[in-house]
N, C-alpha and C. Protein backbone atom coordinates (compact mmCIF):
# COMPACT_ATOMS: atom_id res chain seq x y z
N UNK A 1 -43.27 68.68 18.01
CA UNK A 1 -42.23 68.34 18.97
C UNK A 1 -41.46 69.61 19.33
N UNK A 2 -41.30 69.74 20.50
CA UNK A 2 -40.40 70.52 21.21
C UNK A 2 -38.89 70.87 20.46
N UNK A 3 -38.24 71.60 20.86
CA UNK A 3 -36.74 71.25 20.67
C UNK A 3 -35.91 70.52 21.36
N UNK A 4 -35.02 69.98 20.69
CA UNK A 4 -34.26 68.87 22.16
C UNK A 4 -32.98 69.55 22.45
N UNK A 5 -32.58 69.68 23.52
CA UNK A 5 -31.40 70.86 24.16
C UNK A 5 -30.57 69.11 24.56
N UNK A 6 -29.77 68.97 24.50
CA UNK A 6 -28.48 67.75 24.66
C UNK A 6 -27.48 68.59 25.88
N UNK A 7 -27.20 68.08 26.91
CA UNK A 7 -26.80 68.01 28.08
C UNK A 7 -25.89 67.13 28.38
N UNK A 8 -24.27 67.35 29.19
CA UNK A 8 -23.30 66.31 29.29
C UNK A 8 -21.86 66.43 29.32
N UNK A 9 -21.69 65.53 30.12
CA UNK A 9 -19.70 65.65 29.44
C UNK A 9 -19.19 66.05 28.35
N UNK A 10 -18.66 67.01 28.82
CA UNK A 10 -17.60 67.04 27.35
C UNK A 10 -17.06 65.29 26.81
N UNK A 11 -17.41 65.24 26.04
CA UNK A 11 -17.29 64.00 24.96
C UNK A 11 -18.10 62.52 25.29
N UNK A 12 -19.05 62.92 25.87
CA UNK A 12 -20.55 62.23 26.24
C UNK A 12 -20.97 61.79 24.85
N UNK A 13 -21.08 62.55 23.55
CA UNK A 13 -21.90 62.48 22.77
C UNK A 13 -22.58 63.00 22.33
N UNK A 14 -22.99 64.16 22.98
CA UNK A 14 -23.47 65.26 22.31
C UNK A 14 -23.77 65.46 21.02
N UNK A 15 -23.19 66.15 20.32
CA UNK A 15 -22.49 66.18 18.68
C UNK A 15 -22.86 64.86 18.13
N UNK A 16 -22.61 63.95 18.24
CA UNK A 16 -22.69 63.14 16.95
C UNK A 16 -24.25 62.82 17.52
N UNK A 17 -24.36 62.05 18.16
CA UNK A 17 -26.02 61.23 18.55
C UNK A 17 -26.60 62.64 18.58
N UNK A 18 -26.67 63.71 18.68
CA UNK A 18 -27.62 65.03 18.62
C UNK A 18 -27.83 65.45 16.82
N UNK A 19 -26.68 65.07 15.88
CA UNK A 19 -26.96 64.98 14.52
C UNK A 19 -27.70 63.69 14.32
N UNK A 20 -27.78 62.77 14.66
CA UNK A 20 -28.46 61.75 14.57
C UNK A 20 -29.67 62.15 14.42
N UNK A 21 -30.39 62.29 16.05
CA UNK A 21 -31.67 62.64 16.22
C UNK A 21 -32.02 63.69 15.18
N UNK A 22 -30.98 64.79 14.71
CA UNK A 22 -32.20 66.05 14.09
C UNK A 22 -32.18 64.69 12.88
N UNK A 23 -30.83 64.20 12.27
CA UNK A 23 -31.42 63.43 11.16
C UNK A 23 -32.82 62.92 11.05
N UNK A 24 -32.67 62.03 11.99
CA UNK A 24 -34.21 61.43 12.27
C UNK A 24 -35.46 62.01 12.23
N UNK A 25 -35.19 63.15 12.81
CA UNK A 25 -36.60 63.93 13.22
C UNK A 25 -37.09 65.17 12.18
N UNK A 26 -35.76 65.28 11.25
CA UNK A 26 -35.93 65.84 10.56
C UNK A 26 -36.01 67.83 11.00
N UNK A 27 -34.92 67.80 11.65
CA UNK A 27 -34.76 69.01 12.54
C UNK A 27 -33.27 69.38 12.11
N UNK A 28 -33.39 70.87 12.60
CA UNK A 28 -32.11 71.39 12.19
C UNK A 28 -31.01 71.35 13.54
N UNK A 29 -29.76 70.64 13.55
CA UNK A 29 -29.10 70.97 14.46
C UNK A 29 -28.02 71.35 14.88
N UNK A 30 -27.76 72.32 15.92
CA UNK A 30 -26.63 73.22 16.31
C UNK A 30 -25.80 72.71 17.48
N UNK A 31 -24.58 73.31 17.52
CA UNK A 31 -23.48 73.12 18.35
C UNK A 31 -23.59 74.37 18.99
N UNK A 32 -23.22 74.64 20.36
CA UNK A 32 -23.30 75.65 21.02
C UNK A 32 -21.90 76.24 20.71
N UNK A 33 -21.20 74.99 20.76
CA UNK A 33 -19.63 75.43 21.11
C UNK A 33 -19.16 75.62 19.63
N UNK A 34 -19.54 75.49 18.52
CA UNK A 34 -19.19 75.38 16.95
C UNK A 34 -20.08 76.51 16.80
N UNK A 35 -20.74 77.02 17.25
CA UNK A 35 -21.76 78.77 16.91
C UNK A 35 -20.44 79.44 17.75
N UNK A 36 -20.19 79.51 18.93
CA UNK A 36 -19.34 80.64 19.48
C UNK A 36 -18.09 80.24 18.38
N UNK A 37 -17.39 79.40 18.24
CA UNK A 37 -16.34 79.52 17.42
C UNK A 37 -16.48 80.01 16.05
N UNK A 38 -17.50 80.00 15.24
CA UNK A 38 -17.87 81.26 14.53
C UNK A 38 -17.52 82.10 14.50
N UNK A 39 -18.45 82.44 15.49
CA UNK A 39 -18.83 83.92 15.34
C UNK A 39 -17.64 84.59 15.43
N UNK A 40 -17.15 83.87 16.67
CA UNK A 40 -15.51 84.28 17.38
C UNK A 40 -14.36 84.31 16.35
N UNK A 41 -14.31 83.25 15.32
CA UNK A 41 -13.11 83.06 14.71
C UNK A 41 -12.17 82.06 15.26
N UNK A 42 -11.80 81.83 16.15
CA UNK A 42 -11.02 81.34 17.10
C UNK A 42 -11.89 79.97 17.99
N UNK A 43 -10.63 79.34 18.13
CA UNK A 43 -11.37 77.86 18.63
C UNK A 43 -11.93 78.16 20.67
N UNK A 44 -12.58 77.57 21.05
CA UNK A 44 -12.94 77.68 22.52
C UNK A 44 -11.31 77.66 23.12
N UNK A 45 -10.66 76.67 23.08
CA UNK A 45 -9.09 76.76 23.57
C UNK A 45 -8.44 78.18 23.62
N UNK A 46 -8.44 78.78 22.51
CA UNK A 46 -7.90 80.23 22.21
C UNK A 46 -9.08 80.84 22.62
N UNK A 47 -9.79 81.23 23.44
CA UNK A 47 -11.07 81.96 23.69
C UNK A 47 -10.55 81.96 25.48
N UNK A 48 -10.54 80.46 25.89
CA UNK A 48 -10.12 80.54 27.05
C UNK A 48 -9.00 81.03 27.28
N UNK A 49 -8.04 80.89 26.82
CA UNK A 49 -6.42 81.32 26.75
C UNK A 49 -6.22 83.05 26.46
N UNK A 50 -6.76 83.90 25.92
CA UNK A 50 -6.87 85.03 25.57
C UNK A 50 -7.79 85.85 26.18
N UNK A 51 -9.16 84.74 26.58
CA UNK A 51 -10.40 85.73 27.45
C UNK A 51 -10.53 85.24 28.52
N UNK A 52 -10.35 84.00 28.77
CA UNK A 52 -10.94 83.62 30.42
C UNK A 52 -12.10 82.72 30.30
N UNK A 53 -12.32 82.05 31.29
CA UNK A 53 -13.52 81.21 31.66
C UNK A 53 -14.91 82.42 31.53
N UNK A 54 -14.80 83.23 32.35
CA UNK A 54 -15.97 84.48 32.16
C UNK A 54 -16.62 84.67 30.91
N UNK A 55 -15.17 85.47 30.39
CA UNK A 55 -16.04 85.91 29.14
C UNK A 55 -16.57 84.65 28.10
N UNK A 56 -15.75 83.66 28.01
CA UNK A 56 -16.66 82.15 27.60
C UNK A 56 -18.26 82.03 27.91
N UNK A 57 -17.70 82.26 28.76
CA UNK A 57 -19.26 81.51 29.81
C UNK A 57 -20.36 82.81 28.94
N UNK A 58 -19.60 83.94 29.41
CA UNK A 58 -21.20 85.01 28.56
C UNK A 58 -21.47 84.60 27.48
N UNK A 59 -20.13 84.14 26.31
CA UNK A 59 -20.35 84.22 24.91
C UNK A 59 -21.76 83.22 24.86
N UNK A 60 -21.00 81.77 25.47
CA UNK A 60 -21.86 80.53 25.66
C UNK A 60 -23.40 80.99 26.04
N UNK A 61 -23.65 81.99 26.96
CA UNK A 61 -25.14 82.15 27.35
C UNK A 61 -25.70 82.93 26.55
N UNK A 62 -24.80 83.70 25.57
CA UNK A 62 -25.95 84.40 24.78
C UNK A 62 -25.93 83.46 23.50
N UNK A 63 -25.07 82.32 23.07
CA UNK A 63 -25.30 81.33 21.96
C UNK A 63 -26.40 80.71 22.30
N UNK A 64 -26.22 80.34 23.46
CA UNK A 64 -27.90 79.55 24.02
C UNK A 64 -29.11 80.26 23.67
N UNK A 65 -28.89 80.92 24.27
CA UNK A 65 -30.00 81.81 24.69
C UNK A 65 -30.72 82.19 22.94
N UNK A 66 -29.71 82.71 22.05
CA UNK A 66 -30.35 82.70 20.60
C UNK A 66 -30.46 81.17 20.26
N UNK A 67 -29.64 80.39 20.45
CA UNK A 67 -30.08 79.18 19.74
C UNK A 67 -31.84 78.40 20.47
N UNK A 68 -31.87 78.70 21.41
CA UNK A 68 -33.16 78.04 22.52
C UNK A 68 -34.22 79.03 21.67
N UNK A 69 -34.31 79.99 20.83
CA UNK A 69 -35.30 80.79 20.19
C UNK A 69 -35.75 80.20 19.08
N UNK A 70 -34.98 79.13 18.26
CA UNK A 70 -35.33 78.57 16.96
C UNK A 70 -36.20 77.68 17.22
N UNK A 71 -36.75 76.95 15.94
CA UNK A 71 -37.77 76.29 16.14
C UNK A 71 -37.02 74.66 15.37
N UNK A 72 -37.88 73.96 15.84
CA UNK A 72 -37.39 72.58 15.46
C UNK A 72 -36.11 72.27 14.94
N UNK A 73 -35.52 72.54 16.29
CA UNK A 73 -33.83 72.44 16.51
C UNK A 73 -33.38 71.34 17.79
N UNK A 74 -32.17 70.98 17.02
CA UNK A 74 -31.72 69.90 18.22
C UNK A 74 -30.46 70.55 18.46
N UNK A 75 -30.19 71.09 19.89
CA UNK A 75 -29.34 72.10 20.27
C UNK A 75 -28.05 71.07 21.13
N UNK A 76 -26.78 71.04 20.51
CA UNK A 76 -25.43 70.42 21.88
C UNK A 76 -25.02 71.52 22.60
N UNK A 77 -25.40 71.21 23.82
CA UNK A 77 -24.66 72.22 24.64
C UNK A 77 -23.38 71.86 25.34
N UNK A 78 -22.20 72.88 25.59
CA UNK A 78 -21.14 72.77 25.92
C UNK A 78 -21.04 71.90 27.70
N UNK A 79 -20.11 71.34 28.18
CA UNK A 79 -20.35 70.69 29.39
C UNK A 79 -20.77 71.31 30.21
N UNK A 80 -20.04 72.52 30.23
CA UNK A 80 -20.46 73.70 30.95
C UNK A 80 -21.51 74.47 31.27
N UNK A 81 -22.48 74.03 30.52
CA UNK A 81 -23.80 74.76 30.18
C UNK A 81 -24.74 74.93 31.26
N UNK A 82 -24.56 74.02 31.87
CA UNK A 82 -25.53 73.70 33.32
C UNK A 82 -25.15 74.79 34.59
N UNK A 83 -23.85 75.27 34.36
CA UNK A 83 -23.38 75.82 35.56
C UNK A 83 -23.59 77.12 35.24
N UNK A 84 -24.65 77.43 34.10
CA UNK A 84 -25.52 78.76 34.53
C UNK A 84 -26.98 78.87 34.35
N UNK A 85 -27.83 79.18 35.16
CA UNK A 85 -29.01 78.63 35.60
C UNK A 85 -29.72 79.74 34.35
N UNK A 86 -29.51 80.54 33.59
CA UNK A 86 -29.91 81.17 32.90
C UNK A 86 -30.03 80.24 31.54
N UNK A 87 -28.84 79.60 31.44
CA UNK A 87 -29.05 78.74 30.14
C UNK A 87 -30.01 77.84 30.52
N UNK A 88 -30.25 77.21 31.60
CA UNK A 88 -30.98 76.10 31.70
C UNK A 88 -32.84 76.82 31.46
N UNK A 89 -32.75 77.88 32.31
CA UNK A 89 -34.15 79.08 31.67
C UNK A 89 -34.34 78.90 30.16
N UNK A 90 -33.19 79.23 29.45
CA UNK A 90 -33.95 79.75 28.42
C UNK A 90 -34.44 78.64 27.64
N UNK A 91 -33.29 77.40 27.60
CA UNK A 91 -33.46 75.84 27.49
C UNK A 91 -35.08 75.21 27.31
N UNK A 92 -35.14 75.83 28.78
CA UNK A 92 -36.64 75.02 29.35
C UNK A 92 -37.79 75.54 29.05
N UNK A 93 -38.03 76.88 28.33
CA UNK A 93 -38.69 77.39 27.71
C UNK A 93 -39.45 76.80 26.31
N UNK A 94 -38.22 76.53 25.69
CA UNK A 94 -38.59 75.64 24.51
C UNK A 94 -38.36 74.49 24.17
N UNK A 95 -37.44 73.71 24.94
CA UNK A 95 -36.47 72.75 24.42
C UNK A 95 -37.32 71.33 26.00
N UNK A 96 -36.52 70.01 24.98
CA UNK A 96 -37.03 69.20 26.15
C UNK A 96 -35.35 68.77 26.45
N UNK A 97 -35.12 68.97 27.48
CA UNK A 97 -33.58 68.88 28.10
C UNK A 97 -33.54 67.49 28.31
N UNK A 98 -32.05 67.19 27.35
CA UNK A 98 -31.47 65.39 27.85
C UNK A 98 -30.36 65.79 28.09
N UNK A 99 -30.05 64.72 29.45
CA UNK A 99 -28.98 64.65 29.72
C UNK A 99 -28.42 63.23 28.94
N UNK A 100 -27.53 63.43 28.40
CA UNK A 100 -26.84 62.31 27.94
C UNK A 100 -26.07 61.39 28.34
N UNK A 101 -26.13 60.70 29.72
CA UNK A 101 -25.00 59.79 30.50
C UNK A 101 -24.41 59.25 29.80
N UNK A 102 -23.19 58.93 30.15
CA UNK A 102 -22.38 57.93 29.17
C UNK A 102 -21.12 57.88 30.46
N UNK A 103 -20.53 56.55 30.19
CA UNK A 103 -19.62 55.99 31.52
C UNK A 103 -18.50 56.63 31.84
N UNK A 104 -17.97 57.17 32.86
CA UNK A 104 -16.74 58.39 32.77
C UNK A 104 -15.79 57.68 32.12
N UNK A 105 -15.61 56.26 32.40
CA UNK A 105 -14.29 55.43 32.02
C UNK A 105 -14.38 55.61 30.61
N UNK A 106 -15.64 55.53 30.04
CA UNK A 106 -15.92 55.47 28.08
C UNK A 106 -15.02 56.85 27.74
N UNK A 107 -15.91 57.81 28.50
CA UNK A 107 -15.61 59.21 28.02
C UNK A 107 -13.86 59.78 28.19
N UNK A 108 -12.95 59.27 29.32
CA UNK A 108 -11.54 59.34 29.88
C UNK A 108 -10.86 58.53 28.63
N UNK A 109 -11.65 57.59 28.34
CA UNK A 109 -10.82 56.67 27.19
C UNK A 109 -10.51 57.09 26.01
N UNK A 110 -11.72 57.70 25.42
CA UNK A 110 -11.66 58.31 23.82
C UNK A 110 -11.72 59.64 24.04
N UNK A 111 -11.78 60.88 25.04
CA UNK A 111 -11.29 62.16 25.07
C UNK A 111 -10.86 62.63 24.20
N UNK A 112 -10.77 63.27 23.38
CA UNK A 112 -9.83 63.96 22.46
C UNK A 112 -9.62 65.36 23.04
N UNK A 113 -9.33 66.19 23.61
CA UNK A 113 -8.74 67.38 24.64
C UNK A 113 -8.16 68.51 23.97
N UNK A 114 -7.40 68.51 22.85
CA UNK A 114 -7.29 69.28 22.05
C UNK A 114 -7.77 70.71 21.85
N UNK A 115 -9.49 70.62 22.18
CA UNK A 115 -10.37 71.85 22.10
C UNK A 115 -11.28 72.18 23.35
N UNK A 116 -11.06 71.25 24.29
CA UNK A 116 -11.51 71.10 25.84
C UNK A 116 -10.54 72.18 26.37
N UNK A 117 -10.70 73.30 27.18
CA UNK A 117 -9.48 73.74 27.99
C UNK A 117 -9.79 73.19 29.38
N UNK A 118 -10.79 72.96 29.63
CA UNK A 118 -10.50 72.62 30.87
C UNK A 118 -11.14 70.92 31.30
N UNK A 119 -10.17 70.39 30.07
CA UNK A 119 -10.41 68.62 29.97
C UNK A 119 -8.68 68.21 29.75
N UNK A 120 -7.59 69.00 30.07
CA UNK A 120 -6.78 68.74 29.55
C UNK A 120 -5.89 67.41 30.41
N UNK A 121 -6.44 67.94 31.97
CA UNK A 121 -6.12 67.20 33.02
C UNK A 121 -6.83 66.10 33.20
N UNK A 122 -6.33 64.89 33.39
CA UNK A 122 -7.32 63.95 33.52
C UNK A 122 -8.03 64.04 34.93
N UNK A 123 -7.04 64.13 36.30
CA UNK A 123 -7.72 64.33 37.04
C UNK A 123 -8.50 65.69 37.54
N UNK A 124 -8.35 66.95 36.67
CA UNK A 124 -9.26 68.04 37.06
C UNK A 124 -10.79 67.38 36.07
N UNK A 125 -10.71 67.13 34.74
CA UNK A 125 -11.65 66.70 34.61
C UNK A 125 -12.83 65.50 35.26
N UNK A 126 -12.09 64.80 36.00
CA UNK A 126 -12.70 63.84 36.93
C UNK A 126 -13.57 64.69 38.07
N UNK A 127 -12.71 65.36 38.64
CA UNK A 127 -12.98 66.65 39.36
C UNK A 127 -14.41 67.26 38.94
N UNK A 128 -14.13 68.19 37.65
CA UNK A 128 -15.26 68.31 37.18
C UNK A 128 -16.98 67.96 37.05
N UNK A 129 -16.37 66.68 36.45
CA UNK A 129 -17.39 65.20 36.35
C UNK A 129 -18.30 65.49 37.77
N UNK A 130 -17.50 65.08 38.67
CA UNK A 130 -18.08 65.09 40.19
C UNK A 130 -19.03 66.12 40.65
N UNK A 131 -18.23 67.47 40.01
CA UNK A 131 -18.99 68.85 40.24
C UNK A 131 -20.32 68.75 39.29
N UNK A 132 -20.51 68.14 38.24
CA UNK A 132 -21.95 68.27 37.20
C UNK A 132 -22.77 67.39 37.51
N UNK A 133 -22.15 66.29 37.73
CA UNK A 133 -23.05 65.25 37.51
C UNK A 133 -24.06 65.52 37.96
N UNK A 134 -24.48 66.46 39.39
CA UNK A 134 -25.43 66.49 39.56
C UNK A 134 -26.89 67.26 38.71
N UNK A 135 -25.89 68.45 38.15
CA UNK A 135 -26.39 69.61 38.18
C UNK A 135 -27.38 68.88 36.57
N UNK A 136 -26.44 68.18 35.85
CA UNK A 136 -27.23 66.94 34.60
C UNK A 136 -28.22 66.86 34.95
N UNK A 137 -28.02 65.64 36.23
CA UNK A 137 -29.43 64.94 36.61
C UNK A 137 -30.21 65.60 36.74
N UNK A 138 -30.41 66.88 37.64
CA UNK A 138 -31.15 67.65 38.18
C UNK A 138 -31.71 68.71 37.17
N UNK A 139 -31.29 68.92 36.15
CA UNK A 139 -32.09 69.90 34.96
C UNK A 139 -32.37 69.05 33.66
N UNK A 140 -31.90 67.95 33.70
CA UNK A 140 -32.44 67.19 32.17
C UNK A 140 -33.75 66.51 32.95
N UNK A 141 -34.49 67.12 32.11
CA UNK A 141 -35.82 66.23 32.17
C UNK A 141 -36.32 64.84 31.73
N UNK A 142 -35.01 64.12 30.66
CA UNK A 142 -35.10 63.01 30.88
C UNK A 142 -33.67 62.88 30.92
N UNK A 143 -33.12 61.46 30.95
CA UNK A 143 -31.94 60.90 30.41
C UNK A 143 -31.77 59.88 29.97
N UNK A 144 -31.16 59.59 29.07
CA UNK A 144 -30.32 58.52 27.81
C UNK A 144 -29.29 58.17 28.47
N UNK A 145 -28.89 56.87 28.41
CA UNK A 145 -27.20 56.52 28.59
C UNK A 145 -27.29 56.43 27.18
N UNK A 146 -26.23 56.99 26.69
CA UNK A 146 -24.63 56.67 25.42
C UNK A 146 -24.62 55.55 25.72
N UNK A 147 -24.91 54.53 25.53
CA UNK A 147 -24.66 53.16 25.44
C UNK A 147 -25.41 51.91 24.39
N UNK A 148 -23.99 51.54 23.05
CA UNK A 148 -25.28 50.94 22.25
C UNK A 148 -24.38 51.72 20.78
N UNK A 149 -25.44 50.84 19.99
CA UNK A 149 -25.09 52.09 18.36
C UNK A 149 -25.24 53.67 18.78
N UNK A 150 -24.97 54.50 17.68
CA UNK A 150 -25.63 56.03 17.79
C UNK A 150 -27.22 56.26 17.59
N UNK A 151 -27.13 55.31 16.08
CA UNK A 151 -28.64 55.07 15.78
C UNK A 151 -29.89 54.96 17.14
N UNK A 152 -29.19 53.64 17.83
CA UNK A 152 -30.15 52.75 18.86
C UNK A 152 -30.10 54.20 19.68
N UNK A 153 -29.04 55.03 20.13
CA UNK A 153 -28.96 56.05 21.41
C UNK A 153 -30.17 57.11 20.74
N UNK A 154 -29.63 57.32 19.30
CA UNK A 154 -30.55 58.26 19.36
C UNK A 154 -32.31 57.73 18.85
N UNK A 155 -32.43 57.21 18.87
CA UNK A 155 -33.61 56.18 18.97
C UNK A 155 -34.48 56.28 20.17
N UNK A 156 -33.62 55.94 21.14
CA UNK A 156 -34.09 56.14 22.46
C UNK A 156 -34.36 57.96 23.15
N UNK A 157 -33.52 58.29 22.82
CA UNK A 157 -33.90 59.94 22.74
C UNK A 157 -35.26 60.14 22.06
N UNK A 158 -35.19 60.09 21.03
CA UNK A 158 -36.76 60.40 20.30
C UNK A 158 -37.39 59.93 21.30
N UNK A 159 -37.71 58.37 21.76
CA UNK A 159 -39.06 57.78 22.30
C UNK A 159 -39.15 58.69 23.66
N UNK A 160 -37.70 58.97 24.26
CA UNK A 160 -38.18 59.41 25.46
C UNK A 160 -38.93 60.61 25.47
N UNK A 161 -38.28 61.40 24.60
CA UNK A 161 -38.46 63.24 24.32
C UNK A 161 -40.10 62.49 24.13
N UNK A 162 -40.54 62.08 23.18
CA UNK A 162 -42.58 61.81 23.23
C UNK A 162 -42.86 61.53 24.14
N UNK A 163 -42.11 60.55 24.90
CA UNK A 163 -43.01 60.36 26.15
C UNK A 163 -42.93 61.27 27.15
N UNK A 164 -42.13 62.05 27.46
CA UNK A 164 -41.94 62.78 28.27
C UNK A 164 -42.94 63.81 27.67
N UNK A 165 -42.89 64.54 26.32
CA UNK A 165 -44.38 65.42 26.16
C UNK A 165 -45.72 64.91 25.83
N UNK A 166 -45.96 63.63 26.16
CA UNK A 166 -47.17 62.70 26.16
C UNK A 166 -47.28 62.88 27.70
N UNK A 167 -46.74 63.41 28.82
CA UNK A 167 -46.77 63.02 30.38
C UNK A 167 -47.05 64.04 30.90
N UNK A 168 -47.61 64.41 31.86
CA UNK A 168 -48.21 65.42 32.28
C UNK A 168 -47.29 66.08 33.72
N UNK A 169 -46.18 66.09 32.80
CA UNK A 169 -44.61 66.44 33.40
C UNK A 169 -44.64 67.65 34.39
């Protein structure tokens, strides 16, 4: 099996149903945004606040970019991830890209914002939403709705990720 690269709203699900699946599959798995805060020391909030959206965005593409090199890894990528076509390269190289849908109203409801800088607003993040959604659809090669147990979500991830490399995609 491929690697699975996780795609989505900030607080889609990512993270937890993406530990699920490596559970399941018996894979090792990483946070894009919990590797830069590492390395960094400092949370993404204080990253944006001290460096900027920019220098984020590089840190974020070279976390990808090493994390998309491992092998039987289930990778969360930050919401942001899509809005550089380089991450989605290196992604697609190894990884089978899900986008993770899940209902904006679900995701507005249980937010936790805290470590989001640019989720703090409800309506810039709506904003946001509007600006990705496409860019999701259009680079995950399959998609999951978040909808259901974690188990059942990530359940459905596995079957799709086989079928999708059972398909002559």
């Amino acid at each position: 099996m491929k690697n699975i690269a996780l795609v989505g709203m900030s607080g889609c699900g990512k993270t937890t149903v993406g530990q699920a699946v490596a559970g399941l599959c018996n894979m090792e798995f990483y946070d894009a945004d919990a590797e830069i805060e590492c390395v960094e020391r400092m949370t993404i909030s204080e990253i944006f606040e001290r460096y900027g959206e920019a220098y984020f965005r590089d840190l974020e593409r070279k976390a990808i970019a090493a994390l998309a090199k491992r092998d039987n890894t289930v990778i969360s990528t930050g919401g942001g991830a899509v809005l550089d076509k380089r991450n989605i390269g290196a992604l697609k190289k190894t990884s089978v890209i899900v986008f993770l849908d899940r209902d904006i109203d679900e995701i507005t409801a249980g937010l936790d914002t805290s470590n989001r800088p640019l989720a703090k607003n409800k309506e810039r993040f709506l904003r946001l939403y509007d600006e990705r959604i496409g860019l999701y659809k259009n680079f995950g090669d399959i998609t999951v709705k978040n909808a259901g147990s974690i188990d059942s979500v990530a359940k459905n991830i596995i079957e799709g990720v086989r079928d999708f490399e059972n398909s002559d995609n």
